[in-house]
C-alpha atoms as a PDB file:
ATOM      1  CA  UNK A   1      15.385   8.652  19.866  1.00  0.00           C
ATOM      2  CA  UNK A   2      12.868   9.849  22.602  1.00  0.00           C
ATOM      3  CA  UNK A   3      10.630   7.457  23.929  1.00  0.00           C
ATOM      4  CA  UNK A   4       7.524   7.801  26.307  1.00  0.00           C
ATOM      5  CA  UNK A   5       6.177   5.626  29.189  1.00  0.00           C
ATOM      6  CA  UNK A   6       2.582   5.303  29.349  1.00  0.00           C
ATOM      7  CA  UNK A   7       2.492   7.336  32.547  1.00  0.00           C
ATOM      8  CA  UNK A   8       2.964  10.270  31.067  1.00  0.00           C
ATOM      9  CA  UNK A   9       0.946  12.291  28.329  1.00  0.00           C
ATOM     10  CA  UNK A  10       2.520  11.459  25.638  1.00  0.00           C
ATOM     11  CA  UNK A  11       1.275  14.128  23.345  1.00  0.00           C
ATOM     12  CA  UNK A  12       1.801  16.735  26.139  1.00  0.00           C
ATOM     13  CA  UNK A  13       5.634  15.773  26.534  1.00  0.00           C
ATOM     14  CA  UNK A  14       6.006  15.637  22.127  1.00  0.00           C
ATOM     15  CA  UNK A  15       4.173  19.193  22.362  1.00  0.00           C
ATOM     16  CA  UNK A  16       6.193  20.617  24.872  1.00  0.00           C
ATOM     17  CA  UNK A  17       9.654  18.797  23.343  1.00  0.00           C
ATOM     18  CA  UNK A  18       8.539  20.923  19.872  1.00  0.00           C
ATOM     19  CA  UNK A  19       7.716  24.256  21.342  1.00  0.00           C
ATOM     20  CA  UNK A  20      11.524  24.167  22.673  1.00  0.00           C
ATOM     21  CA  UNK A  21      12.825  23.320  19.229  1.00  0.00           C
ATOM     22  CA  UNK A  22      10.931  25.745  17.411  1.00  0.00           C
ATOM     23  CA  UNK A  23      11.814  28.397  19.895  1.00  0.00           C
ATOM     24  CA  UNK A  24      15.607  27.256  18.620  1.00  0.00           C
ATOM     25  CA  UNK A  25      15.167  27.640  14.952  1.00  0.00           C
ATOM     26  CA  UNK A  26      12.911  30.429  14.701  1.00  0.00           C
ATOM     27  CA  UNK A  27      16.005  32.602  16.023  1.00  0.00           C
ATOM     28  CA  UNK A  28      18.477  30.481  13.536  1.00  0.00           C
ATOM     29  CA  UNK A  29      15.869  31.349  10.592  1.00  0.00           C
ATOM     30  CA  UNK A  30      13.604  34.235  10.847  1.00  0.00           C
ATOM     31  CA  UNK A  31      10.130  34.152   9.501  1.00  0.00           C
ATOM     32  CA  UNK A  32      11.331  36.700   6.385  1.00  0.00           C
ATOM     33  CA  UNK A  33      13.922  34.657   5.221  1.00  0.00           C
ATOM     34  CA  UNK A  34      11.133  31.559   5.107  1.00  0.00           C
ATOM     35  CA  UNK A  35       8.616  33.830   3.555  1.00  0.00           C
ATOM     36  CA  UNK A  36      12.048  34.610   0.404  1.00  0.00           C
ATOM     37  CA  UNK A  37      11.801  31.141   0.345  1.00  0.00           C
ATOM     38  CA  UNK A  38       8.216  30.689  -0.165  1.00  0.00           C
ATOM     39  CA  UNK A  39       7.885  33.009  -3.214  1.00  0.00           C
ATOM     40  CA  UNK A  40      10.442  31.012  -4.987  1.00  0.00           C
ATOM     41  CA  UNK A  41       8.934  27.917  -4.336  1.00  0.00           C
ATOM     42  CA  UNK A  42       6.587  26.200  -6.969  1.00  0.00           C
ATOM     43  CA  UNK A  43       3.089  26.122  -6.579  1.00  0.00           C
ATOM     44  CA  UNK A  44       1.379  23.427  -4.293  1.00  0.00           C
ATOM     45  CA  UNK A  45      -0.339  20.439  -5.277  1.00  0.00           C
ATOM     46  CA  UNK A  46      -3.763  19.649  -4.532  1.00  0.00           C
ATOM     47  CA  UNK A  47      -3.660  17.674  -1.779  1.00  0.00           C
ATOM     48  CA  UNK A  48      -7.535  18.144  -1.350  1.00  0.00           C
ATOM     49  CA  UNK A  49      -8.711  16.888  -4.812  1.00  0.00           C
ATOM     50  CA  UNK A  50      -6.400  13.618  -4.765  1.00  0.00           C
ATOM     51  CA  UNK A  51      -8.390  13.014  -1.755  1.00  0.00           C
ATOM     52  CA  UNK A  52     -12.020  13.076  -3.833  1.00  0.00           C
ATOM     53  CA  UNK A  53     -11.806  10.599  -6.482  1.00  0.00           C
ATOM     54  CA  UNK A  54     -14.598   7.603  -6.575  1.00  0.00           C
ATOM     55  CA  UNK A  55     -11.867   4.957  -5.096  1.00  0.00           C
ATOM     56  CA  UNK A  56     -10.100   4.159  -2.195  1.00  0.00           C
ATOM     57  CA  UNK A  57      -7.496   7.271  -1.597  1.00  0.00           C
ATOM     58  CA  UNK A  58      -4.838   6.520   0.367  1.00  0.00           C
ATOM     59  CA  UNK A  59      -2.388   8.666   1.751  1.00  0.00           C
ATOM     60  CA  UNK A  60       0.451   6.480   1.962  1.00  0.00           C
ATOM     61  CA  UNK A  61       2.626   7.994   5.534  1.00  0.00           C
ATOM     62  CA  UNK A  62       6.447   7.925   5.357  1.00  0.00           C
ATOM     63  CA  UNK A  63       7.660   6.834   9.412  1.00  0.00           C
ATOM     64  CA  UNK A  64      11.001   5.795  10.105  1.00  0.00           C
ATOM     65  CA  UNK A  65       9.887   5.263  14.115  1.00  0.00           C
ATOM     66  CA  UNK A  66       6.728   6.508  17.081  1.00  0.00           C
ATOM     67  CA  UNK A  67       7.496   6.609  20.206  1.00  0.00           C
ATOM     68  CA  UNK A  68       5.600   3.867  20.824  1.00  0.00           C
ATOM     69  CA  UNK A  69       6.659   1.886  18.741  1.00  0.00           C
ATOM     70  CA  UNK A  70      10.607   3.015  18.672  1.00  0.00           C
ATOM     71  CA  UNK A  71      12.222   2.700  15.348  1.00  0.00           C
ATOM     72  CA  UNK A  72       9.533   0.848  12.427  1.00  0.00           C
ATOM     73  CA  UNK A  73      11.852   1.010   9.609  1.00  0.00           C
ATOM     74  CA  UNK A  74      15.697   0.640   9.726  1.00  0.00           C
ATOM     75  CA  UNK A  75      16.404   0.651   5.634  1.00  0.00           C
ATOM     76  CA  UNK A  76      14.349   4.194   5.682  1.00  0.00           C
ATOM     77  CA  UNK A  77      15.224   5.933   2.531  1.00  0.00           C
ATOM     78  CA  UNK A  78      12.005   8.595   1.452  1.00  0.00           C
ATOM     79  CA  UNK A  79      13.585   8.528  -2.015  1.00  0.00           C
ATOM     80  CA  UNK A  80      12.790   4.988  -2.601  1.00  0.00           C
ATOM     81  CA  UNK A  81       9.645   4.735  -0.980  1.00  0.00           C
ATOM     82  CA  UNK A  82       7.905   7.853  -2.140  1.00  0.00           C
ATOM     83  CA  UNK A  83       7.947   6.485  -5.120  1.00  0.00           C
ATOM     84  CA  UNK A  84       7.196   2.824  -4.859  1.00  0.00           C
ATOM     85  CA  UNK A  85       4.143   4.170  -2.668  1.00  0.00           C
ATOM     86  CA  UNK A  86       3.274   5.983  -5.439  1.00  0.00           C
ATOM     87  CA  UNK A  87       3.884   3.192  -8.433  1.00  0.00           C
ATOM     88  CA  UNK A  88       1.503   1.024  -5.907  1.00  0.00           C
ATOM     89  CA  UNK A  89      -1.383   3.759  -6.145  1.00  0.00           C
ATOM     90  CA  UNK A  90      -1.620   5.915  -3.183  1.00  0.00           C
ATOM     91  CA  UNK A  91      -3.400   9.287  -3.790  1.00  0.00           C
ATOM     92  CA  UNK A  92      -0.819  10.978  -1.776  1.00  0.00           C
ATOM     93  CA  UNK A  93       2.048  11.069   0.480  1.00  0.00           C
ATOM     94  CA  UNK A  94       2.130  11.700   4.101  1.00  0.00           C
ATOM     95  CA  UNK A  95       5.634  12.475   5.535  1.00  0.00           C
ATOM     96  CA  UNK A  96       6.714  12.773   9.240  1.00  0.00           C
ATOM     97  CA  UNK A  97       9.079  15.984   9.913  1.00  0.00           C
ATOM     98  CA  UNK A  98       9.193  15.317  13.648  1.00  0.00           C
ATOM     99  CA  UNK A  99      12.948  14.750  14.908  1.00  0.00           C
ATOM    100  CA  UNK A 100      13.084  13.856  18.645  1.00  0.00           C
ATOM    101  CA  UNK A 101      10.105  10.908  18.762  1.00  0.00           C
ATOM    102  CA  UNK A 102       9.689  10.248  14.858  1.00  0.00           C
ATOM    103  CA  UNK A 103      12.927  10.744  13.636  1.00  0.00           C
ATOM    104  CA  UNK A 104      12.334  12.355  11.036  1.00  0.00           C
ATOM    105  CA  UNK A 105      12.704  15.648   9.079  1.00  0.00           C
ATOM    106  CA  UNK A 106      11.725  18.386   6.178  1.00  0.00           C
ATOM    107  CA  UNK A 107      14.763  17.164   4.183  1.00  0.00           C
ATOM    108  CA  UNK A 108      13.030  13.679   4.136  1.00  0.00           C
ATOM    109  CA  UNK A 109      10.019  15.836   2.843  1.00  0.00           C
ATOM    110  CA  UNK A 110      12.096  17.911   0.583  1.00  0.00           C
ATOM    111  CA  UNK A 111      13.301  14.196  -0.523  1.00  0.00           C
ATOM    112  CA  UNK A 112      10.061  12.531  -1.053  1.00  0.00           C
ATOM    113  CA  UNK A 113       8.171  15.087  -2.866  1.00  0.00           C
ATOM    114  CA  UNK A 114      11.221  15.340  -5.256  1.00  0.00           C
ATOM    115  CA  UNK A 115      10.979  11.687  -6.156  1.00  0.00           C
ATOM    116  CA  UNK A 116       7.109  11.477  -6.306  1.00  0.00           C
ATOM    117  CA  UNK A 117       4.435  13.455  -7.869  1.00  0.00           C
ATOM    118  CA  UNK A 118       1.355  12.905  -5.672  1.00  0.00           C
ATOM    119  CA  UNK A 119       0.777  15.730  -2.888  1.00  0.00           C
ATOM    120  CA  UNK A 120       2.765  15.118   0.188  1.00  0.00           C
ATOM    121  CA  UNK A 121       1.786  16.085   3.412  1.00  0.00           C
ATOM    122  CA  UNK A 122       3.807  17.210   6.092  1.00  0.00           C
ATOM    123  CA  UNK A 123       3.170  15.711   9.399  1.00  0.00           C
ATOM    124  CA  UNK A 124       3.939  17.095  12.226  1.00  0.00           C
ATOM    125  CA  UNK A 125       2.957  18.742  15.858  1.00  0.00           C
ATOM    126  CA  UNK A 126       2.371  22.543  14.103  1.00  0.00           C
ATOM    127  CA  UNK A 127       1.806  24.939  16.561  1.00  0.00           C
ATOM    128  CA  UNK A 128       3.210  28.180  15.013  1.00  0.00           C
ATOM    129  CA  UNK A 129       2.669  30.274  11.947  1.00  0.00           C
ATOM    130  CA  UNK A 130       6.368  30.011  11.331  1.00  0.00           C
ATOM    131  CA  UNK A 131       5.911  26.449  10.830  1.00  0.00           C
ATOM    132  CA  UNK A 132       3.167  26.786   8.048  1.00  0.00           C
ATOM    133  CA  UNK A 133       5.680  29.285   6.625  1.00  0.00           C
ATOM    134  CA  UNK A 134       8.999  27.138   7.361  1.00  0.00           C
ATOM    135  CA  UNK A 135       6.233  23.662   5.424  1.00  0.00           C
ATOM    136  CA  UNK A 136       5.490  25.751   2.037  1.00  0.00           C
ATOM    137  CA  UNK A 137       9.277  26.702   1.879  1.00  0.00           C
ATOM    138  CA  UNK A 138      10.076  22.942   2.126  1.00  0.00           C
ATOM    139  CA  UNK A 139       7.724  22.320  -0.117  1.00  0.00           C
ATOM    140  CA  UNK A 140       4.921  20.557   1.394  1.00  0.00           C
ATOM    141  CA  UNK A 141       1.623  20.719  -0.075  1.00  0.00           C
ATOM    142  CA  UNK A 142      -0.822  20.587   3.068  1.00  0.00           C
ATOM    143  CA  UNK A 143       0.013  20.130   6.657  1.00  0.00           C
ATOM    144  CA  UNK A 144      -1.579  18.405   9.697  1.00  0.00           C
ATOM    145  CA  UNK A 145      -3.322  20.303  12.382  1.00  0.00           C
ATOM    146  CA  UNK A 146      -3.927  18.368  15.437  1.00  0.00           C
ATOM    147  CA  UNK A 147      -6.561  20.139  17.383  1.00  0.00           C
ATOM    148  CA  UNK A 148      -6.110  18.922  20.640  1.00  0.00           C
ATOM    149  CA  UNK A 149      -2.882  20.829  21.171  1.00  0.00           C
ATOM    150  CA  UNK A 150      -4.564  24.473  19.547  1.00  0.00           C
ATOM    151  CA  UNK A 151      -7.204  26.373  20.901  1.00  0.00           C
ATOM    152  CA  UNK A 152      -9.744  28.200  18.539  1.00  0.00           C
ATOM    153  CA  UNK A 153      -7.922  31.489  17.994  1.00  0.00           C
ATOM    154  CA  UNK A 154      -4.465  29.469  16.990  1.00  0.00           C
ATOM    155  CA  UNK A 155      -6.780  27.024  14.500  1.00  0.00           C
ATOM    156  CA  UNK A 156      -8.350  29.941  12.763  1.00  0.00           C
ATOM    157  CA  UNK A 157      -5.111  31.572  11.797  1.00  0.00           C
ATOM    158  CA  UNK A 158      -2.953  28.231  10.858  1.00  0.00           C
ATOM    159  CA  UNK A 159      -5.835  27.457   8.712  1.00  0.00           C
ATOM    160  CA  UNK A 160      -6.186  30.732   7.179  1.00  0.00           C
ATOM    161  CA  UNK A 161      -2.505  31.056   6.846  1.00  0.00           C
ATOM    162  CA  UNK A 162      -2.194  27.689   5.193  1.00  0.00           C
ATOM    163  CA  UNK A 163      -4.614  28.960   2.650  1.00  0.00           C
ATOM    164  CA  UNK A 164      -3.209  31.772   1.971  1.00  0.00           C
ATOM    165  CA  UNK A 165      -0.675  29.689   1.176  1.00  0.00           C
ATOM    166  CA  UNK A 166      -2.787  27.725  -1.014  1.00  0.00           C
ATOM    167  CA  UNK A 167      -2.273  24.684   1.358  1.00  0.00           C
ATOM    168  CA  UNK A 168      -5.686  23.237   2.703  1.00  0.00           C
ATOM    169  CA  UNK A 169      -5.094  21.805   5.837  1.00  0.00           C
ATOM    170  CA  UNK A 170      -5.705  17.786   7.113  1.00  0.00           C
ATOM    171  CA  UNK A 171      -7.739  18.899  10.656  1.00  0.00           C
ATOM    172  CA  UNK A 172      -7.157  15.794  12.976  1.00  0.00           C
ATOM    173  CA  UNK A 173      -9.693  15.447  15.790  1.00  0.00           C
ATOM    174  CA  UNK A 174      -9.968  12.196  18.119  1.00  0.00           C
ATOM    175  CA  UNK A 175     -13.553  13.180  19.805  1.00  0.00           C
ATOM    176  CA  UNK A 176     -16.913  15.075  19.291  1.00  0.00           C
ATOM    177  CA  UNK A 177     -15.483  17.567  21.280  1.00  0.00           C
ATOM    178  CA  UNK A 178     -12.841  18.081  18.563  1.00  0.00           C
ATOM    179  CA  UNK A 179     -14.585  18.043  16.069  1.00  0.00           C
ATOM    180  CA  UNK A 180     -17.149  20.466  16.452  1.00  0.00           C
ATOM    181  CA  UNK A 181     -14.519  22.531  17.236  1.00  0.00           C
ATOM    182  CA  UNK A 182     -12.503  22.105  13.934  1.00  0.00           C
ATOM    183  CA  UNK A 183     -16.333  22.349  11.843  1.00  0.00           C
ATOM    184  CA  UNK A 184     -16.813  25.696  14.141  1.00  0.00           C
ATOM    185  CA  UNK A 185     -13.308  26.623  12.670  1.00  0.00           C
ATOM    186  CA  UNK A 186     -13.913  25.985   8.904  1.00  0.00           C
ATOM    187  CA  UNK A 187     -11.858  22.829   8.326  1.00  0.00           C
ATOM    188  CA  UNK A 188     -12.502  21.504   5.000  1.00  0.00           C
ATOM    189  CA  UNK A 189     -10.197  18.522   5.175  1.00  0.00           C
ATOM    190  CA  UNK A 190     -11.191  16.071   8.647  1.00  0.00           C
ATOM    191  CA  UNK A 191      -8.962  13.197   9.682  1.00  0.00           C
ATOM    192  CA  UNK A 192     -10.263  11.004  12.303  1.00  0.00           C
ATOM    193  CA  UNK A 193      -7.376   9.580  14.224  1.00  0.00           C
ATOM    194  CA  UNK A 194      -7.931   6.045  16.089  1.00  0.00           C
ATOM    195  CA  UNK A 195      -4.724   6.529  17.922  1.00  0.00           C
ATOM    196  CA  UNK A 196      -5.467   8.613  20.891  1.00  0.00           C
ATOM    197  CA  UNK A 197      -1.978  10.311  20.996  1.00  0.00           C
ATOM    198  CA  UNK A 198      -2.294  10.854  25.306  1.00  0.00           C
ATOM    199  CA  UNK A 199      -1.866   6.799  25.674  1.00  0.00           C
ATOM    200  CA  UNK A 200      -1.430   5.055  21.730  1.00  0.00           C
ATOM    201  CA  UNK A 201      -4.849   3.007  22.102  1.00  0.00           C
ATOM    202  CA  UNK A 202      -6.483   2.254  18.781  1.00  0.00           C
ATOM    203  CA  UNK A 203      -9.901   1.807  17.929  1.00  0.00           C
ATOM    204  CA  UNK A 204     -11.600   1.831  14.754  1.00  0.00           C
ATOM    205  CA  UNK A 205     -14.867   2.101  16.249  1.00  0.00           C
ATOM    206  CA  UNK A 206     -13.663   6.199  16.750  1.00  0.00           C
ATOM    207  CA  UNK A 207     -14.041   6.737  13.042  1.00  0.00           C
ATOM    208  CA  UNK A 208     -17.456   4.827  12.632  1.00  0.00           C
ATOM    209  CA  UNK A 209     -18.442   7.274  16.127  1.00  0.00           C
ATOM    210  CA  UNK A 210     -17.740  10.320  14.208  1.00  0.00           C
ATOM    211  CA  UNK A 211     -18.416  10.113  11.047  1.00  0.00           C
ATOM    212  CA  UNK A 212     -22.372  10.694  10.971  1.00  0.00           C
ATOM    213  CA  UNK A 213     -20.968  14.191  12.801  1.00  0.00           C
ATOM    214  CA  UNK A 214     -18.774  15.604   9.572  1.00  0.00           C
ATOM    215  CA  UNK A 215     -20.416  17.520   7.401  1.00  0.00           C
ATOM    216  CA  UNK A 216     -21.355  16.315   3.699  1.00  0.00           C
ATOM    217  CA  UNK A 217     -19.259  18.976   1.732  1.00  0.00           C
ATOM    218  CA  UNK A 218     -16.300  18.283   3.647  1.00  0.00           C
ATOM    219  CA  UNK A 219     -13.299  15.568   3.301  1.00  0.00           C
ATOM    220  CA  UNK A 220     -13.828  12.620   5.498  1.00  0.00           C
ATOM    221  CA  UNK A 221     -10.137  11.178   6.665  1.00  0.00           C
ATOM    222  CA  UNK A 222      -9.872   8.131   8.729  1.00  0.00           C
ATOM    223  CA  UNK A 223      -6.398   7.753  10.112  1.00  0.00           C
ATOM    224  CA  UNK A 224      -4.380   4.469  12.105  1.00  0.00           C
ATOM    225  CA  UNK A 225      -5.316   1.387  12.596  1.00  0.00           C
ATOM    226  CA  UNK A 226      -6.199   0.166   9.322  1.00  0.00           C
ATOM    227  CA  UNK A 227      -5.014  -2.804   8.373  1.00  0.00           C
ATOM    228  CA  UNK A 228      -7.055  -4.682   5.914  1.00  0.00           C
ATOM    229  CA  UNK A 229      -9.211  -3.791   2.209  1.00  0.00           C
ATOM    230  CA  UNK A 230     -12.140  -4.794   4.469  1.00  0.00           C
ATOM    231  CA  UNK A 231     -11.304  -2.280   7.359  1.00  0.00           C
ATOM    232  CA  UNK A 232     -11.004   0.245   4.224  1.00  0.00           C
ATOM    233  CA  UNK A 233     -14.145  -0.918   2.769  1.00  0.00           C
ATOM    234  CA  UNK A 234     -16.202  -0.616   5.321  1.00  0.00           C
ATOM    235  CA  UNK A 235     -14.936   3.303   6.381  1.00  0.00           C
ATOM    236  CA  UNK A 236     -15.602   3.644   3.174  1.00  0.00           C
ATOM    237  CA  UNK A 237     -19.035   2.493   3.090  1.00  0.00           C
ATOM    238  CA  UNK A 238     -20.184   4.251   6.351  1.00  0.00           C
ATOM    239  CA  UNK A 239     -18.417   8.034   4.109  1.00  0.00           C
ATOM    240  CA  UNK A 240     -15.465   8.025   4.539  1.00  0.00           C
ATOM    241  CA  UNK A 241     -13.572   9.498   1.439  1.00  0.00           C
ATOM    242  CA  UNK A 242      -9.447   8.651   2.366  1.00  0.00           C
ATOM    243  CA  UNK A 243      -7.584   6.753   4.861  1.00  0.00           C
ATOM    244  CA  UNK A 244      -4.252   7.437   6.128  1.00  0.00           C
ATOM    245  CA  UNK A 245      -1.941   4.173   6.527  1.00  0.00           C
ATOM    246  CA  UNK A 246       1.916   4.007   8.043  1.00  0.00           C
ATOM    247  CA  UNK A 247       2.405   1.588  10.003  1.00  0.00           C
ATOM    248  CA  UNK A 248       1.002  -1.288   7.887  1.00  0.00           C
ATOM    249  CA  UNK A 249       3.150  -0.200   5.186  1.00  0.00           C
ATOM    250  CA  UNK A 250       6.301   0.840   6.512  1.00  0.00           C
ATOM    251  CA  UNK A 251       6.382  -2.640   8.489  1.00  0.00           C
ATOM    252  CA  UNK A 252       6.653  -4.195   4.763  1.00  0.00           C
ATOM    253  CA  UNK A 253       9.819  -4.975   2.897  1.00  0.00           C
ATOM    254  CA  UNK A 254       8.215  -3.821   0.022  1.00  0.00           C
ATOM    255  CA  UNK A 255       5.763  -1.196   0.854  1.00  0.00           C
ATOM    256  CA  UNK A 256       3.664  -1.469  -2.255  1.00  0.00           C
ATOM    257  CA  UNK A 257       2.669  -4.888  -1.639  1.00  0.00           C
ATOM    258  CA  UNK A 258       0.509  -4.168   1.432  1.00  0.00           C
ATOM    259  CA  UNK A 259      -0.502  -1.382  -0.253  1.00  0.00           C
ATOM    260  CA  UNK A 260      -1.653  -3.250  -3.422  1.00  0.00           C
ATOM    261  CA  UNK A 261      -3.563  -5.349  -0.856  1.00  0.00           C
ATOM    262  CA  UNK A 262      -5.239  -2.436   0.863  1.00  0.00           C
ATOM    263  CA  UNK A 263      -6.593  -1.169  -2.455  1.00  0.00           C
ATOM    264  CA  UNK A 264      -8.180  -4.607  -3.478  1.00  0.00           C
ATOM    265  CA  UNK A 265      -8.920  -5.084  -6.939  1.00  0.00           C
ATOM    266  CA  UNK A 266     -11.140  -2.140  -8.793  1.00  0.00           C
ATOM    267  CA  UNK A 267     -13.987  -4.175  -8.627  1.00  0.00           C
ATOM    268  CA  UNK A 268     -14.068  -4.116  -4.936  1.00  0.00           C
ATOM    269  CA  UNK A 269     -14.147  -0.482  -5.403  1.00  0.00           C
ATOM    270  CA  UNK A 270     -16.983   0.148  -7.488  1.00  0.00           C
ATOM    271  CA  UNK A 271     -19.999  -0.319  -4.970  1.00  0.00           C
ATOM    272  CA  UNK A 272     -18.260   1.429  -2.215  1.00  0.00           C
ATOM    273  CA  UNK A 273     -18.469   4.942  -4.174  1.00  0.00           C
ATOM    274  CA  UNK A 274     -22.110   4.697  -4.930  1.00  0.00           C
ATOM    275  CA  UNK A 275     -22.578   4.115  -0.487  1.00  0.00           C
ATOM    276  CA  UNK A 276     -20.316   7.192   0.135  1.00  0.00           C
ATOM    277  CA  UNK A 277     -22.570  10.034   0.905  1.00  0.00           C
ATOM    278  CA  UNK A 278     -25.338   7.671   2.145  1.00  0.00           C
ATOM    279  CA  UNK A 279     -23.027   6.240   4.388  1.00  0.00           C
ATOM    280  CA  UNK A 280     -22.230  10.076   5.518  1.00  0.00           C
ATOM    281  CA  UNK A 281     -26.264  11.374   5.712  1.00  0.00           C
ATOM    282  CA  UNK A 282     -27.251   8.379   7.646  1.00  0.00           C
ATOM    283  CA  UNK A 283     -24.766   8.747  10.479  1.00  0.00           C
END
């Protein structure tokens, strides 16, 4: 696999590495033989509403490797672990497609949402409408948009595309900048990421700096870096309504046991979903 020093940008050289491969395949498979692929596909899950219940949602993420990291998992089988994710109570599934620096790929998609029956994400660098196109056809339910590599004009159409394709996107912004940008744009779904992608810090503090900024009616995501129920618990009590984990569980034998863990017991639950738009107004 690719790997990245810390000199360089790291999302800048990922970018740049998929704008060359999707140059490739877009010649190999044009966008009308994606969009005959589309209209035989099934219809999507609803990736937004198993974000929404009064609990802690988890979108459970699917990584064989990062480049910072290099490879996470070596026994990395999506069959298996979609659905022992699943069995251990995530809301959904979040799979990376991403070959050169995640090592991944749609047919690990294709595999996971076969085996599970939660909505399944794709995640990946999307920069193209042949993309959204190429994730329906796979069968993905949403996609990520990472708004740091768009500007306005591409973030309008993905996201209008995506729901046209009845796909609501996951909008991931690291800054205020960002994310008045993706509320200017109509995102319904916000993920907060703690990684910044230009260097792999992580701070949880990001999400609890952002969240008073994301508007009530939309989908509060806080992404990386989580690795505890009370890390959970208390996104959850300043509004946040799901919380995107990979590393912690793909670092697991069993991935449903740090899962289980993450979730607490339903008690712990309870008081967190009375806090949740409080938590949100207050900010």
């Amino acid at each position: 696999m690719e790997t990245i020093s810390r000199e360089q940008n790291a999302l800048d050289r990922i970018v740049e590495k998929r704008r060359e491969s999707i140059s490739h395949r877009k010649r190999v498979l044009p966008e009308v033989a994606l969009k005959l692929a589309v209209e035989k596909a099934g219809p999507a899950r609803d990736f937004s509403g198993a974000l929404t219940h009064a609990e802690f949602n988890i979108i459970g993420e699917l990584k064989k490797a990062s480049p910072s990291r290099g490879l996470i998992r070596e026994n990395y089988v999506p069959a298996e672990l979609a659905p022992a994710v699943e069995r251990a109570g995530a809301a959904a599934l979040s799979v990376l497609t991403e070959e050169d620096f995640f090592l991944g790929s749609l047919a690990d998609l294709k595999t996971a949402r076969k085996a599970a029956h939660i909505p399944v994400l794709r995640k990946d660098f999307i920069v193209d409408p042949w993309q959204v196109w190429e994730s329906r056809a796979a069968g993905a339910d949403a996609f990520l948009l990472i708004v740091a590599i768009l500007n306005d004009e591409e973030l309008r159409e993905l996201l209008d595309l995506g729901r046209s394709l009845k796909m609501e996107p996951l909008v991931e912004v690291h800054s205020r900048a960002e994310l008045d940008r993706a509320v200017s744009a109509g995102a319904r779904i916000l993920g907060v990421n703690n990684r910044d992608l230009r260097d792999f810090t992580v701070r949880l503090e990001t999400s609890l700096e952002l969240i008073g900024s994301i508007p009530d009616d939309c989908v509060a995501v806080s992404e990386s870096g989580l690795r505890s129920h009370d890390d959970l618990a208390r996104l959850r009590r300043a509004g946040f309504d799901a919380f995107l984990i990979g590393e912690r569980l793909m670092d697991a034998p069993d991935p449903a046991e740090p899962l289980r863990a993450l979730l607490g017991s339903p008690a712990a639950s309870a008081p967190a979903s009375t806090e949740n738009g409080a938590g949100r107004k207050a900010g």
